[in-house]
C-alpha atoms as a PDB file:
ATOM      1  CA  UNK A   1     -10.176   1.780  10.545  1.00  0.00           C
ATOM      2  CA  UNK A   2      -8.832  -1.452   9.347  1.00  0.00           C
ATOM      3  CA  UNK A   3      -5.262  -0.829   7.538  1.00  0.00           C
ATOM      4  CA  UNK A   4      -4.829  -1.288   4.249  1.00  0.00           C
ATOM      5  CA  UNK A   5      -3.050  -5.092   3.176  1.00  0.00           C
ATOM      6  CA  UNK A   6       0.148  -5.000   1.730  1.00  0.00           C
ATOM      7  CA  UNK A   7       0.883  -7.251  -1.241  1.00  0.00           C
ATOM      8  CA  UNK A   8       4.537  -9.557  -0.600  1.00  0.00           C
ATOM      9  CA  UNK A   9       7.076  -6.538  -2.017  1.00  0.00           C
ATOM     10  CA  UNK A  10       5.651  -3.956  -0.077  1.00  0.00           C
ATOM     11  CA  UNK A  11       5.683  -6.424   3.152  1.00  0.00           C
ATOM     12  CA  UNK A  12       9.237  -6.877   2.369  1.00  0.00           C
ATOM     13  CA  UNK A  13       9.772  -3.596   1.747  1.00  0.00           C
ATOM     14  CA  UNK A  14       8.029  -2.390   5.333  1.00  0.00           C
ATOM     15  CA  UNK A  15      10.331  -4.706   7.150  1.00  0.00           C
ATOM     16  CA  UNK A  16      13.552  -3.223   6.203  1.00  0.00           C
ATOM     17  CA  UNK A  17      12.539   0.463   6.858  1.00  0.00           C
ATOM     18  CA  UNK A  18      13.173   1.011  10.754  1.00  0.00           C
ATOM     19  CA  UNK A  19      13.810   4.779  11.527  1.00  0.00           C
ATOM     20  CA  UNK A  20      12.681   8.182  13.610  1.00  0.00           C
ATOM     21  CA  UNK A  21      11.430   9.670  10.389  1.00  0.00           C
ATOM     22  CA  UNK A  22      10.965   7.596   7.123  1.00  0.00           C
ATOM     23  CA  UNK A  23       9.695   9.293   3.976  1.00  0.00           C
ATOM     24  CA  UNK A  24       7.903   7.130   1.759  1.00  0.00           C
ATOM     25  CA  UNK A  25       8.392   8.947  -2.617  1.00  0.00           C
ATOM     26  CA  UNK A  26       5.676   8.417  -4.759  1.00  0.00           C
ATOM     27  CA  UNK A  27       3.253   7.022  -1.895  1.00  0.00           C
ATOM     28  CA  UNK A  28       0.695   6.708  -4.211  1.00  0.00           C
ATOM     29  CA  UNK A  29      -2.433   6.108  -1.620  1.00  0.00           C
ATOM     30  CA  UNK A  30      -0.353   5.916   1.634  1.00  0.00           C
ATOM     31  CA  UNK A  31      -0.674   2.516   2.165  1.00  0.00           C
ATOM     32  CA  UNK A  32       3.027   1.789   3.295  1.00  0.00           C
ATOM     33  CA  UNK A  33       3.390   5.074   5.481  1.00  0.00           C
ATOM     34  CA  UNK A  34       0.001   3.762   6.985  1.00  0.00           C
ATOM     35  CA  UNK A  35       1.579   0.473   7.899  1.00  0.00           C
ATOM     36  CA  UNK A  36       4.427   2.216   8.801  1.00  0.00           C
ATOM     37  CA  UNK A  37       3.417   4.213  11.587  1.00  0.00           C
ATOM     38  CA  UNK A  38       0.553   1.844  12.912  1.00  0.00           C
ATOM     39  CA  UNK A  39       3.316  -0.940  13.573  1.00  0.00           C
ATOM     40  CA  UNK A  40       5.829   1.500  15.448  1.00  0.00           C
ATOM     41  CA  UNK A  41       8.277   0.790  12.894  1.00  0.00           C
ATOM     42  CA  UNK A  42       8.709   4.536  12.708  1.00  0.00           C
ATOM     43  CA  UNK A  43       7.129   7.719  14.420  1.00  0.00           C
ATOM     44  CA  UNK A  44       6.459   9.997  11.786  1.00  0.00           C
ATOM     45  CA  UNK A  45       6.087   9.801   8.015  1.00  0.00           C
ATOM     46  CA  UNK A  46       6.050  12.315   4.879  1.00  0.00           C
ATOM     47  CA  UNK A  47       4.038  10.823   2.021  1.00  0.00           C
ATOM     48  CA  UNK A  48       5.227  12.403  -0.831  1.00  0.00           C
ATOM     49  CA  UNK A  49       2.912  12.283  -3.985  1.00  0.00           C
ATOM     50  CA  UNK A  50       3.331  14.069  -7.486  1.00  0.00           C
ATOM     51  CA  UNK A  51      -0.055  13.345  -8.790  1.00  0.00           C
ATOM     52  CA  UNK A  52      -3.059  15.167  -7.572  1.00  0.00           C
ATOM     53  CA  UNK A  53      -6.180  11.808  -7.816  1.00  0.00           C
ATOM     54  CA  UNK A  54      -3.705   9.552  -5.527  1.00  0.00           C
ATOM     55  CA  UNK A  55      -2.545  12.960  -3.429  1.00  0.00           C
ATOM     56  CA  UNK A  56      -6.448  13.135  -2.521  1.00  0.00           C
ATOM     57  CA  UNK A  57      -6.856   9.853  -1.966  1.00  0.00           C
ATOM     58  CA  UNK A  58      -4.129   9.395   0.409  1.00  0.00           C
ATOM     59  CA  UNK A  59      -4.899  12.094   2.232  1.00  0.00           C
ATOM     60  CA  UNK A  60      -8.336  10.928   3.041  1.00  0.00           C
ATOM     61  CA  UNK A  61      -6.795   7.448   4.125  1.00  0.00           C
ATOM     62  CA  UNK A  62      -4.663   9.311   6.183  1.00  0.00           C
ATOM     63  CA  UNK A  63      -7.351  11.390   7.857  1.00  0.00           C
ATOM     64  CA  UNK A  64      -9.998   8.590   8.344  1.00  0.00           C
ATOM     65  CA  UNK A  65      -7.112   6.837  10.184  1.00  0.00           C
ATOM     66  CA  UNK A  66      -6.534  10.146  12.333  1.00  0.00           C
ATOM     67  CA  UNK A  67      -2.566   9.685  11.125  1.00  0.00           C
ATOM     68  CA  UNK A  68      -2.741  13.215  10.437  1.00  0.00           C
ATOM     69  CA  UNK A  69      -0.018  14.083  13.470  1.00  0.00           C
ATOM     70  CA  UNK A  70       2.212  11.166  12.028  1.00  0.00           C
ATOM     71  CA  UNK A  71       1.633  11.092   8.653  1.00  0.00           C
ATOM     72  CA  UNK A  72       2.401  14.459   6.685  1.00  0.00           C
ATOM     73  CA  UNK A  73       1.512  14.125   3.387  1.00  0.00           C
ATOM     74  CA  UNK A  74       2.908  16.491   0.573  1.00  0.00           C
ATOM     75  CA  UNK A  75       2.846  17.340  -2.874  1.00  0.00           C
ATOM     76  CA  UNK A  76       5.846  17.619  -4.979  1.00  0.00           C
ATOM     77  CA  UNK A  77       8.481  15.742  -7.361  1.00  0.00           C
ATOM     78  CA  UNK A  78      10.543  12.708  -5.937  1.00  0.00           C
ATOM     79  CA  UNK A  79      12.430  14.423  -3.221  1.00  0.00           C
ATOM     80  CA  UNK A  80      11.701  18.226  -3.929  1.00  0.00           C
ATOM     81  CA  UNK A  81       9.545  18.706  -1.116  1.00  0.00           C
ATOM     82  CA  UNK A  82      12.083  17.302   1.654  1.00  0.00           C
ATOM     83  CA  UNK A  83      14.174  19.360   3.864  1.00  0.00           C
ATOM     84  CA  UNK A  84      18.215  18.476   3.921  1.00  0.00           C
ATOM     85  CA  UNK A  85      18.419  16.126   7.254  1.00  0.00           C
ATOM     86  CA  UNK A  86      14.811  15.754   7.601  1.00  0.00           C
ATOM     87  CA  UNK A  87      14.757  12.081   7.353  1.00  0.00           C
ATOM     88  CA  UNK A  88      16.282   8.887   9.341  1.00  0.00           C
ATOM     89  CA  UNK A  89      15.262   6.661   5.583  1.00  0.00           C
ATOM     90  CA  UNK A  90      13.112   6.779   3.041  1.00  0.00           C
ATOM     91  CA  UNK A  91      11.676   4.497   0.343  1.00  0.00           C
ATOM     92  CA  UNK A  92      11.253   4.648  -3.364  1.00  0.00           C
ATOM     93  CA  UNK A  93       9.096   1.803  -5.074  1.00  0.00           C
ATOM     94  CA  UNK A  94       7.100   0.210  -7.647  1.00  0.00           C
ATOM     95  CA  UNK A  95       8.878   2.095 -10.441  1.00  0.00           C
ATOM     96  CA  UNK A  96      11.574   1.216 -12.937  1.00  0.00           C
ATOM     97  CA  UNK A  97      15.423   1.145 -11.560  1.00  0.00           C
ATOM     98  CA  UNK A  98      16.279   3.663 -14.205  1.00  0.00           C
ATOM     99  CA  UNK A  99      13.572   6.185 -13.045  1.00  0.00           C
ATOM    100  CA  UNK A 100      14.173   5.633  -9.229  1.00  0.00           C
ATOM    101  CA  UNK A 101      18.008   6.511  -9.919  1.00  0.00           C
ATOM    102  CA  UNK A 102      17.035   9.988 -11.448  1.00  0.00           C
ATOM    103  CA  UNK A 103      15.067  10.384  -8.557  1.00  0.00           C
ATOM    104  CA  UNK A 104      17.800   9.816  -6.248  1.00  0.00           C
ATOM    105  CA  UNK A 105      20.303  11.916  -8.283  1.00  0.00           C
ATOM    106  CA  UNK A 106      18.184  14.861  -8.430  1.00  0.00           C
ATOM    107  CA  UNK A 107      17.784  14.551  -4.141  1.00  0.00           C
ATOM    108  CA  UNK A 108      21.006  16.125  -3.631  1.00  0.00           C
ATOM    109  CA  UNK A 109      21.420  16.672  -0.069  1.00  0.00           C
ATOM    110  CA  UNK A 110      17.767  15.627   0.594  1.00  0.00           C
ATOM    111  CA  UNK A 111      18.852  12.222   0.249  1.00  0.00           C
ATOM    112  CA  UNK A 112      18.960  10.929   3.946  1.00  0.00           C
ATOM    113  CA  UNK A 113      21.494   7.964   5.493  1.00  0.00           C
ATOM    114  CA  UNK A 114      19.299   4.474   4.995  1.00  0.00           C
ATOM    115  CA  UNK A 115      17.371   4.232   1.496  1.00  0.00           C
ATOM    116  CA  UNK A 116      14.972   1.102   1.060  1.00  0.00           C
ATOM    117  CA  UNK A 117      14.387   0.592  -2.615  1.00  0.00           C
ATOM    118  CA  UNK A 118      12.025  -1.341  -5.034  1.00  0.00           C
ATOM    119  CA  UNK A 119      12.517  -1.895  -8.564  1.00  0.00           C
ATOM    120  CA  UNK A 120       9.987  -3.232 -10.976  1.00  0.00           C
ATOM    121  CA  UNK A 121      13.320  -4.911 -13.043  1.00  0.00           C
ATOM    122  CA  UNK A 122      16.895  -4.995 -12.891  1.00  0.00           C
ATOM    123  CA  UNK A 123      18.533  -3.031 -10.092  1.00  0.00           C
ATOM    124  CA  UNK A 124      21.424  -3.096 -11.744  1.00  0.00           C
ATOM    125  CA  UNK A 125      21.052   1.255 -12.140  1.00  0.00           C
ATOM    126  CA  UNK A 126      20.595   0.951  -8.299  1.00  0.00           C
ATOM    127  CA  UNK A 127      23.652  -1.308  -7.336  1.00  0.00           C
ATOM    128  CA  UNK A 128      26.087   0.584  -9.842  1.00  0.00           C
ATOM    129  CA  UNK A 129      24.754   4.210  -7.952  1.00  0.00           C
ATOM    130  CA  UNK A 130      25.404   3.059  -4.606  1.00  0.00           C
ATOM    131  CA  UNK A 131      28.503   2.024  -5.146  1.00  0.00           C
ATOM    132  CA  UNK A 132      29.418   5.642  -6.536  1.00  0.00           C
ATOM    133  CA  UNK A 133      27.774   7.453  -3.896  1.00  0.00           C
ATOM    134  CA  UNK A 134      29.184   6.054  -0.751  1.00  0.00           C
ATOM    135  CA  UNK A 135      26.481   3.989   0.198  1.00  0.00           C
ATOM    136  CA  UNK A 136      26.717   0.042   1.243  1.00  0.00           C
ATOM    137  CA  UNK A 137      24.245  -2.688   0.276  1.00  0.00           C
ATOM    138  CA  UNK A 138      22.959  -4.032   4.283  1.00  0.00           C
ATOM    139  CA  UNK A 139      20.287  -6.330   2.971  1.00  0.00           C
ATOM    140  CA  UNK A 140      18.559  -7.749  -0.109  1.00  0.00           C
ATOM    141  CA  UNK A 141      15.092  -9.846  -0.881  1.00  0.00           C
ATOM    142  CA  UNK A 142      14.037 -11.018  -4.022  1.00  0.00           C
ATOM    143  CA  UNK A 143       9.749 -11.489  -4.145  1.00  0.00           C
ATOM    144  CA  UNK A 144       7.898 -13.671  -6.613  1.00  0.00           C
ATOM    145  CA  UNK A 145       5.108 -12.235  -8.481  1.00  0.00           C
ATOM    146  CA  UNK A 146       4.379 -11.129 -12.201  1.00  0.00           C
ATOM    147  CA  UNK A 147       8.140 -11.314 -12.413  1.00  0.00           C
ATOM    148  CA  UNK A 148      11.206 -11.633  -9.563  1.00  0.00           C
ATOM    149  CA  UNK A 149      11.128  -8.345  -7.161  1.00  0.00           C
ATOM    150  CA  UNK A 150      14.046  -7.053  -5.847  1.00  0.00           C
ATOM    151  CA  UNK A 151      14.380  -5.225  -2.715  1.00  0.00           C
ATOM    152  CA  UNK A 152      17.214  -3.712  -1.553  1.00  0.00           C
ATOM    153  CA  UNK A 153      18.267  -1.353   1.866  1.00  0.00           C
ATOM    154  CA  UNK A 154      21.328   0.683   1.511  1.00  0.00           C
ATOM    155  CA  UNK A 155      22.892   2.867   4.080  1.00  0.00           C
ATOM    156  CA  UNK A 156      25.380   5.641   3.796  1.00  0.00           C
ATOM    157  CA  UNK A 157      28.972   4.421   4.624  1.00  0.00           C
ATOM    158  CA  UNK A 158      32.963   5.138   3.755  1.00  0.00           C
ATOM    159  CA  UNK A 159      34.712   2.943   1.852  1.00  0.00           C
ATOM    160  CA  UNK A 160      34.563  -0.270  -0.010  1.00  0.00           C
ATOM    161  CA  UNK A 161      31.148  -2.017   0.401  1.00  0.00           C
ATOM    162  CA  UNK A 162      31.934  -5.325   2.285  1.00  0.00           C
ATOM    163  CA  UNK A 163      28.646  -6.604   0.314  1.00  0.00           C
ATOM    164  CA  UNK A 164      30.893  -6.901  -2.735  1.00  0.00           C
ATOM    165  CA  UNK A 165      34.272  -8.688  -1.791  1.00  0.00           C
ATOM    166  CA  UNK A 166      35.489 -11.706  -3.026  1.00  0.00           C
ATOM    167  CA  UNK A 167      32.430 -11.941  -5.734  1.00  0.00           C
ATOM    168  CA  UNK A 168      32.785 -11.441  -9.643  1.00  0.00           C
ATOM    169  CA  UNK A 169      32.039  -7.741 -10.122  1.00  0.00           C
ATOM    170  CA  UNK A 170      29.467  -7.635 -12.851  1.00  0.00           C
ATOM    171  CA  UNK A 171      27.537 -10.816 -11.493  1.00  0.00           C
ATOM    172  CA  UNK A 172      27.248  -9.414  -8.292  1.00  0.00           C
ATOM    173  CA  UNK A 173      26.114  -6.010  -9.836  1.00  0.00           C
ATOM    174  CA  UNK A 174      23.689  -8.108 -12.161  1.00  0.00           C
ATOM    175  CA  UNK A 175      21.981 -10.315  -9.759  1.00  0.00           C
ATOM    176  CA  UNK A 176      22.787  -8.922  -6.447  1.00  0.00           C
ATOM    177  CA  UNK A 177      25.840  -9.858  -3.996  1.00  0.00           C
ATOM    178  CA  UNK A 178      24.039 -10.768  -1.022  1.00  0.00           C
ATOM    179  CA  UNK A 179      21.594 -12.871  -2.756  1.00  0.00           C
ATOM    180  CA  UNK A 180      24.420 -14.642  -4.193  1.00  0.00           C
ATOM    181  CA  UNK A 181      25.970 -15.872  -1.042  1.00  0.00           C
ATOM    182  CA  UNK A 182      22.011 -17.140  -0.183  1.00  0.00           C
ATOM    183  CA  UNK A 183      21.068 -18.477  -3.579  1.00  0.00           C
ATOM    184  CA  UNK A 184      17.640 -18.548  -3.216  1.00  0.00           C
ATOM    185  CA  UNK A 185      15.434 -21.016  -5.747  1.00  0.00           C
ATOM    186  CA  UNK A 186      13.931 -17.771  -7.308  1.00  0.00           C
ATOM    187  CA  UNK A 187      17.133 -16.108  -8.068  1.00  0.00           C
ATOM    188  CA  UNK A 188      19.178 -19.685  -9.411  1.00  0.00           C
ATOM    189  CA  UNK A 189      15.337 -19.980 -11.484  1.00  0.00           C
ATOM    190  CA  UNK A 190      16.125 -16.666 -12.932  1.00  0.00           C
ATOM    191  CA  UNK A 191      20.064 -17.239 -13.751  1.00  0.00           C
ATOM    192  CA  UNK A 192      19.403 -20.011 -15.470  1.00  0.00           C
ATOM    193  CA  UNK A 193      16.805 -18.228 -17.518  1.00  0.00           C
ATOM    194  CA  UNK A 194      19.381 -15.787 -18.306  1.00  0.00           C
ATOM    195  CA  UNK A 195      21.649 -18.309 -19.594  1.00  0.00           C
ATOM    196  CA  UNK A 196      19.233 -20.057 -21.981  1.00  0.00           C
ATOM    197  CA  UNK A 197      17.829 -17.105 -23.862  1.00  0.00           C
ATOM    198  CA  UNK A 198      21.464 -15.513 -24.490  1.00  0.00           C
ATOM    199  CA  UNK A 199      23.081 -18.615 -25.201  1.00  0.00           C
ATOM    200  CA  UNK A 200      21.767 -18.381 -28.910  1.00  0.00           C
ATOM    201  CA  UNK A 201      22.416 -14.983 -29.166  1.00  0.00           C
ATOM    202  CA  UNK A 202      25.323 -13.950 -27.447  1.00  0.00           C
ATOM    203  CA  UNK A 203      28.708 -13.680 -29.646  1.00  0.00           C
ATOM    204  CA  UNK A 204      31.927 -11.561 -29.096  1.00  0.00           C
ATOM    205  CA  UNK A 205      31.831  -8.221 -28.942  1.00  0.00           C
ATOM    206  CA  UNK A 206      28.130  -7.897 -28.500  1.00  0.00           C
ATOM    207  CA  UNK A 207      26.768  -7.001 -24.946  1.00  0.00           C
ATOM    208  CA  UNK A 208      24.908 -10.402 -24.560  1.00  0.00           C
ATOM    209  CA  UNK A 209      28.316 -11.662 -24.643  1.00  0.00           C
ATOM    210  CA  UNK A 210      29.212  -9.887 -21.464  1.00  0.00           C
ATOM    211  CA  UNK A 211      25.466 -10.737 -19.738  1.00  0.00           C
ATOM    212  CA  UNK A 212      26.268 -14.911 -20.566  1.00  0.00           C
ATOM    213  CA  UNK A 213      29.364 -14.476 -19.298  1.00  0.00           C
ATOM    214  CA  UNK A 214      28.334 -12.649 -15.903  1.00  0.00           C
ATOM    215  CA  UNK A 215      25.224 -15.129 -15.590  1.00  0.00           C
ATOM    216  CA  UNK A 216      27.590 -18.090 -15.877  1.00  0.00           C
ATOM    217  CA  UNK A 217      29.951 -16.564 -13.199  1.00  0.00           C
ATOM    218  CA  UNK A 218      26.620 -15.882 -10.558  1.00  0.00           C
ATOM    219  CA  UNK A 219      25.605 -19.419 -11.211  1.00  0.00           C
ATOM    220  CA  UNK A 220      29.333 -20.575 -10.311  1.00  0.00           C
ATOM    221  CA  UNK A 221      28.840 -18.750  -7.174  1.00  0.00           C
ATOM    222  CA  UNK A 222      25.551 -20.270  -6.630  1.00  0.00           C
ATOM    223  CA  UNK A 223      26.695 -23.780  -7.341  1.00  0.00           C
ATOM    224  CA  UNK A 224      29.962 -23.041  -4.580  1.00  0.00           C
ATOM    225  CA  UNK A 225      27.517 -22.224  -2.221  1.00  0.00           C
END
């Protein structure tokens, strides 16, 4: 069976998960988990799916690439159907940053030591929960497509994350800390984007006062860099 192509997020994605046991939430048709396990970049998977049409589906894709030793798949609700300490990682993508935080606060001790995550907009929700749950930013990507993708791989640590130091706090949060210190062309394109649509509407007081203000401080660090 010929594995199914990943589009550029879920390639990035698939080279930042590296573990014993990965868990892939809301597989959808087991594409990644596929990849996953086919390229040794982990030995077993659990596909977790909520809805029933893409449950089937990946199930079948699993089967007709006899994965089915490797590649549990299972039914349930973000991380319900995970057992504490299961996991080495796991990933959560293609949904909104608000959405995949709920998901990760309602894991509880399900939640495992590495987390891969991909946003379909700001990952602002995702950046602010790390930093209150004791887990460090190790690596970020941002994608072109229909709009700027982030990616981002957190693992469980103590302490301060390193990721942050020495960068304005709510630019860093905004537009990432370790992209910041690259300053790729995508992520300068989409400062200065930023800048020119609040410019006309930010004044004090407001909160696109606060969002010019941090955009002009990541372009700063951009511009040092």
């Amino acid at each position: 069976m010929t594995l199914p192509a990943l589009d550029a997020r879920l390639e990035a994605v698939l080279h930042l998960i590296r573990a014993e046991v990965h868990a892939d939430i809301g597989t959808d048709h087991a594409r990644l988990p596929l990849r996953l396990v086919r390229g040794g970049r982990v030995s077993r998977c659990v596909a977790v799916e909520l809805n029933p049409g893409p449950l089937a589906l990946a199930r079948r894709m699993v089967a007709r690439a006899r994965l089915t030793e490797q590649i549990d798949v299972r039914q349930g609700d973000g991380f319900a159907p995970i057992q504490p300490g299961e996991l080495g990682s796991a990933s959560v993508t293609g949904m909104g940053a608000y959405t995949i935080r709920g998901i990760l606060d309602r894991a509880g001790e399900r939640l495992p030591p590495a987390l891969v995550l991909q946003p379909n907009d700001s990952p602002l929700w995702l950046r602010t929960w790390a930093r209150e749950n004791s887990y460090h930013l190790r690596a970020e990507r941002l994608l072109p497509g229909y709009w700027a993708y982030p990616v981002l791989r957190l693992e469980r640590a103590e302490g301060p994350d390193p990721a942050y130091a020495d960068l304005p706090a709510a630019a860093a949060l905004r537009y990432g800390p370790l992209l910041l210190r690259k300053g790729p062309a995508l992520l300068r394109a989409r400062i200065e984007a930023d800048i020119e649509r609040l410019t006309p509407v930010a004044a004090p007081g407001r909160e696109a006062w606060a969002e010019l203000a941090a955009a002009r401080e990541a372009l700063a660090v951009v511009d040092a860099g």
